[in-house]
Structure formats: C-alpha cells, structure tokens
N, C-alpha and C. Protein backbone atom coordinates (compact mmCIF):
# COMPACT_ATOMS: atom_id res chain seq x y z
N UNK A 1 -27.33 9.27 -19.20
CA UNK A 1 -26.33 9.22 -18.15
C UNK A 1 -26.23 7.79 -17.65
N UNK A 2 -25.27 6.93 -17.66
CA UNK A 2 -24.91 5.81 -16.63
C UNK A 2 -24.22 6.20 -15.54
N UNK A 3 -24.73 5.27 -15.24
CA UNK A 3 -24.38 4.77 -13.42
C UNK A 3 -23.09 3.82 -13.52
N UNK A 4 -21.76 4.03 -13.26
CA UNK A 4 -21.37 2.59 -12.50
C UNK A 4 -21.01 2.06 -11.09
N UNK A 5 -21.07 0.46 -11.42
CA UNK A 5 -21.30 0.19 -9.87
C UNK A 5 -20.02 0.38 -8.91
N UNK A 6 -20.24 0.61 -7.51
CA UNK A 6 -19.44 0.78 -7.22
C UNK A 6 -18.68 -0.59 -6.33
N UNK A 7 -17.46 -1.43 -6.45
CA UNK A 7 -17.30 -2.49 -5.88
C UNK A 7 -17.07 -2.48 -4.44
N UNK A 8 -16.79 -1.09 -3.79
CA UNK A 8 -17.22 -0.83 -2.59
C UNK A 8 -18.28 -1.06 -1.62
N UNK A 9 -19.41 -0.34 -2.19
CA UNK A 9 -20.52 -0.60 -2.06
C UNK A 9 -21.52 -1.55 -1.98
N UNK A 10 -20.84 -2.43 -2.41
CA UNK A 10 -21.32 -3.73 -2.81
C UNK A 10 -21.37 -4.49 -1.46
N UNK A 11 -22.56 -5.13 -1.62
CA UNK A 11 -22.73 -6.22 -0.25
C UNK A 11 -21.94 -7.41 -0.23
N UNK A 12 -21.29 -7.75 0.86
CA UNK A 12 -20.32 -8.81 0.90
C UNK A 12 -21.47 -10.27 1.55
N UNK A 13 -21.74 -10.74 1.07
CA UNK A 13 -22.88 -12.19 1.33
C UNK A 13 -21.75 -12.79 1.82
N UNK A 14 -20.64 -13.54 1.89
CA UNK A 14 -19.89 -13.82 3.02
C UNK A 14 -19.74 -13.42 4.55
N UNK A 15 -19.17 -12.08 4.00
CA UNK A 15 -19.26 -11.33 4.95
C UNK A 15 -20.43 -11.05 6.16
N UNK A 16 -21.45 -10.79 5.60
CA UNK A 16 -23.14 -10.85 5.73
C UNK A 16 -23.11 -12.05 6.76
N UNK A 17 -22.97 -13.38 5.93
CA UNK A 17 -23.53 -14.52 6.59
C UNK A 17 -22.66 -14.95 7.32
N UNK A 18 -21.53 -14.44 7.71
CA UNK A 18 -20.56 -14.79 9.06
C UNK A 18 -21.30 -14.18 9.97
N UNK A 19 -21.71 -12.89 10.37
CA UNK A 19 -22.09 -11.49 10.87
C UNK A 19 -23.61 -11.94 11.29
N UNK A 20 -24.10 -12.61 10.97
CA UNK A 20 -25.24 -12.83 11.24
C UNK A 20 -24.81 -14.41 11.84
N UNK A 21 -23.95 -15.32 11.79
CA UNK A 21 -24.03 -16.75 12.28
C UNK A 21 -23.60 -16.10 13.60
N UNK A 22 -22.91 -15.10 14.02
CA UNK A 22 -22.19 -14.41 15.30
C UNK A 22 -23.36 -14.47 16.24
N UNK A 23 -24.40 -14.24 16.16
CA UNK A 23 -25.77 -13.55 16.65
C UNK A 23 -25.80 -15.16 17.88
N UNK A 24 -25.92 -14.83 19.50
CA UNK A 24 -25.65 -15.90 19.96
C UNK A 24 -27.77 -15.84 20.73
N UNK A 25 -27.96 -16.59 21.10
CA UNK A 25 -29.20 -17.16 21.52
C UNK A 25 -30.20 -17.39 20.72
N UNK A 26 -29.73 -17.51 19.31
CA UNK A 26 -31.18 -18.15 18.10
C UNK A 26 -30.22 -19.77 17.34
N UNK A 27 -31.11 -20.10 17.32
CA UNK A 27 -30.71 -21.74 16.88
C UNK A 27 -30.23 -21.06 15.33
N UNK A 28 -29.39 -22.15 14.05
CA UNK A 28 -28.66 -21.89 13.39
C UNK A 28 -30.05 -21.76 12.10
N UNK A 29 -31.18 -22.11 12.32
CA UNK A 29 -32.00 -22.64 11.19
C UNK A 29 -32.90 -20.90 11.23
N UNK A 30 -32.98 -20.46 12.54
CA UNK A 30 -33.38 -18.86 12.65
C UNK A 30 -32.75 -17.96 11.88
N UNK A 31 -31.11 -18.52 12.55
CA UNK A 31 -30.08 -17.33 11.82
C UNK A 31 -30.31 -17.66 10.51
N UNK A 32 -30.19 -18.49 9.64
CA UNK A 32 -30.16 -19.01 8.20
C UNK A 32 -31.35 -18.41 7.69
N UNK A 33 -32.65 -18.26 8.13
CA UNK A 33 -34.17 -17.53 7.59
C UNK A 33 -33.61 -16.05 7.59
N UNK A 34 -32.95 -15.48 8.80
CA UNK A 34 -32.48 -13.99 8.97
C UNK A 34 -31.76 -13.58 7.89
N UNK A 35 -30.65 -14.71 7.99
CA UNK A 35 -29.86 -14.18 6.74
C UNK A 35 -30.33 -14.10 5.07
N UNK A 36 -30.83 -14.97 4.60
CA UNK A 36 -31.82 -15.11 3.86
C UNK A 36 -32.60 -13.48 3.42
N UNK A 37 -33.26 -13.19 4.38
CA UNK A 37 -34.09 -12.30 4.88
C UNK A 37 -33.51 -11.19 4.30
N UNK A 38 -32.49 -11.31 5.26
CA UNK A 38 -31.41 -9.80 4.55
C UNK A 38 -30.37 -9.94 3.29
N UNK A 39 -30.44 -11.01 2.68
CA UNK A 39 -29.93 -10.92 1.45
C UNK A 39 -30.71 -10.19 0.31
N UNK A 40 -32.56 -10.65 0.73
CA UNK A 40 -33.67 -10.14 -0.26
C UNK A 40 -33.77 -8.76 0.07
N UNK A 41 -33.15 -8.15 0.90
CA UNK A 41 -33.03 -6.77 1.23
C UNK A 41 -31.65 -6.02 1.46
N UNK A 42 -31.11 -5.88 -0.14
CA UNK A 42 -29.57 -5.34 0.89
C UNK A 42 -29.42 -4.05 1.29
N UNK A 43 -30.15 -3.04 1.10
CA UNK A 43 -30.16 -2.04 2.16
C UNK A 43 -30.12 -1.93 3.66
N UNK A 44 -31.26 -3.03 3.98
CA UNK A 44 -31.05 -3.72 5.65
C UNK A 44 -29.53 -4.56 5.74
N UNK A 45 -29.27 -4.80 5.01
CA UNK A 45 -28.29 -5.99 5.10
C UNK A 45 -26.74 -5.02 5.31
N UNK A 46 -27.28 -4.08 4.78
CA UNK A 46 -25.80 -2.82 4.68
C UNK A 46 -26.04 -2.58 5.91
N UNK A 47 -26.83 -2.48 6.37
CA UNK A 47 -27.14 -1.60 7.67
C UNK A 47 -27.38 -2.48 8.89
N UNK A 48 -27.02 -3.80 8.58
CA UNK A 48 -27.24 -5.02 9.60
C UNK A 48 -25.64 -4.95 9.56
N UNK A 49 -24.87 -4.84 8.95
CA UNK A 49 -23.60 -5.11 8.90
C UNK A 49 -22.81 -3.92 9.70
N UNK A 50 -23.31 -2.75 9.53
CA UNK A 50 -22.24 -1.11 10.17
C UNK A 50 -23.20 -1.89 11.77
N UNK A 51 -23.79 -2.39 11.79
CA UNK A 51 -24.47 -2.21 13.38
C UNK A 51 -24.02 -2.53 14.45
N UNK A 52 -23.51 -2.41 15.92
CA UNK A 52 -22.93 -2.96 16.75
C UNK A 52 -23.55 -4.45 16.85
N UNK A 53 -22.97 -4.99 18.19
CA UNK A 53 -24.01 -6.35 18.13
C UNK A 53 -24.71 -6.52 18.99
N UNK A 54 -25.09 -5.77 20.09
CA UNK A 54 -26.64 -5.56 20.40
C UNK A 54 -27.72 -4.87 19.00
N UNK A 55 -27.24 -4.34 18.58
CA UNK A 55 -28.42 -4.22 17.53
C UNK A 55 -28.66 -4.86 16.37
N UNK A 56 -27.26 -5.98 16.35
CA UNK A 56 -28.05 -7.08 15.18
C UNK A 56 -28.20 -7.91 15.95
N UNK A 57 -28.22 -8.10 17.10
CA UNK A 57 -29.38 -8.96 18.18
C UNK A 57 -30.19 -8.81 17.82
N UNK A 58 -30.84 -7.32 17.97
CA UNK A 58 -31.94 -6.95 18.16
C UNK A 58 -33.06 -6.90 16.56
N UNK A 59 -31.95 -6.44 16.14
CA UNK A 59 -32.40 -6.91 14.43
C UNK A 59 -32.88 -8.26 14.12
N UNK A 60 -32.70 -9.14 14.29
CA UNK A 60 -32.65 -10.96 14.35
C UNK A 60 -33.57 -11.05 14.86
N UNK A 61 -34.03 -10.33 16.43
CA UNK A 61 -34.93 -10.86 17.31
C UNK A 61 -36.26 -10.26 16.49
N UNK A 62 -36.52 -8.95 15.76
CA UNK A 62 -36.99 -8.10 15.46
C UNK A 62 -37.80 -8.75 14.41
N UNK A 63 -36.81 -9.69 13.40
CA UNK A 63 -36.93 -10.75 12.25
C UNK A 63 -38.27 -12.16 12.96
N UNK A 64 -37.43 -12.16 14.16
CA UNK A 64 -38.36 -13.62 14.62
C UNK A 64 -39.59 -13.18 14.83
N UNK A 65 -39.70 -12.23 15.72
CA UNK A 65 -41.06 -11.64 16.33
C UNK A 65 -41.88 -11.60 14.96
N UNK A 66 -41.57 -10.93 13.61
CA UNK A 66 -42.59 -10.79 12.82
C UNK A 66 -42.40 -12.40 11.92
N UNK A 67 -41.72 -13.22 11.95
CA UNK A 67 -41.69 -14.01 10.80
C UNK A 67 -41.92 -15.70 11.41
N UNK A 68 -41.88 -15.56 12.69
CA UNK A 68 -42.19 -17.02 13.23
C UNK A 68 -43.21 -17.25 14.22
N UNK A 69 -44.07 -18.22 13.99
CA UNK A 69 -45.13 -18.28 14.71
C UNK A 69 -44.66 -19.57 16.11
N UNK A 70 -45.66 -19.04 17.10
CA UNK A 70 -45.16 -19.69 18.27
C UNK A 70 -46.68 -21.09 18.23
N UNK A 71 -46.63 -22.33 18.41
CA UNK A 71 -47.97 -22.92 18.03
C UNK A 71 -47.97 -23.56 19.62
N UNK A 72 -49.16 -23.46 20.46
CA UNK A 72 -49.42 -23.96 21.46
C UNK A 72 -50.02 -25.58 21.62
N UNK A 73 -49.04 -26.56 21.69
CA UNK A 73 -49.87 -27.66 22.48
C UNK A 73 -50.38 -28.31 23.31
C-alpha cells in the first residue's frame, strides 16, 4: 500500500517563520532558536501554527524556560 503526500498538510516554513517572528517580548535571536526548534518538529510546528497567540507566547516562553540558561555575574 502507498501513502501519498498530502500538499495540504504540509508545513508552510514561511508561513511558520512569520508566525513565530509575531511573538512580541523575546529578542529576534530567541525567536530564530524557537523557530528552528519547531521546524525539527513539525507536528509542534502544525500545532504552533492552529494556536491563538497567547499560546504561541506561551509555547516560545515554554521553548526558553527549557532551552536557555540564565548565567549569574
């Protein structure tokens, strides 16, 4: 049996990385790791995209908390 793909379905990486530059209180080099992030995952990335935008706030912020370290001097 094959599968074909569907061009619907398909993740728009334009699209994606507008949708994520939208995201307002993270510097552009955060959003760029996020997006990144969710390209290596496009299931999240489908689902970063249907999301209102408190919750790809919250998605982003969700990204920093586990992926950036805070260093005290």
């Amino acid at each position: 049996m094959q599968f074909k793909a569907s061009t619907k379905n398909q993740l728009d990486i334009n699209a994606l990385y507008t949708e994520v530059m939208k995201i307002e209180s993270f510097d552009e080099i955060t959003l760029g790791d996020a997006f990144d992030h969710l390209v290596q995952n496009e299931i999240l990335a489908k689902a970063f995209i249907a999301k209102n935008a408190n919750l790809k706030k919250n998605l982003v912020q969700n990204f920093v908390n586990q992926h950036h370290y805070k260093f005290d001097c």
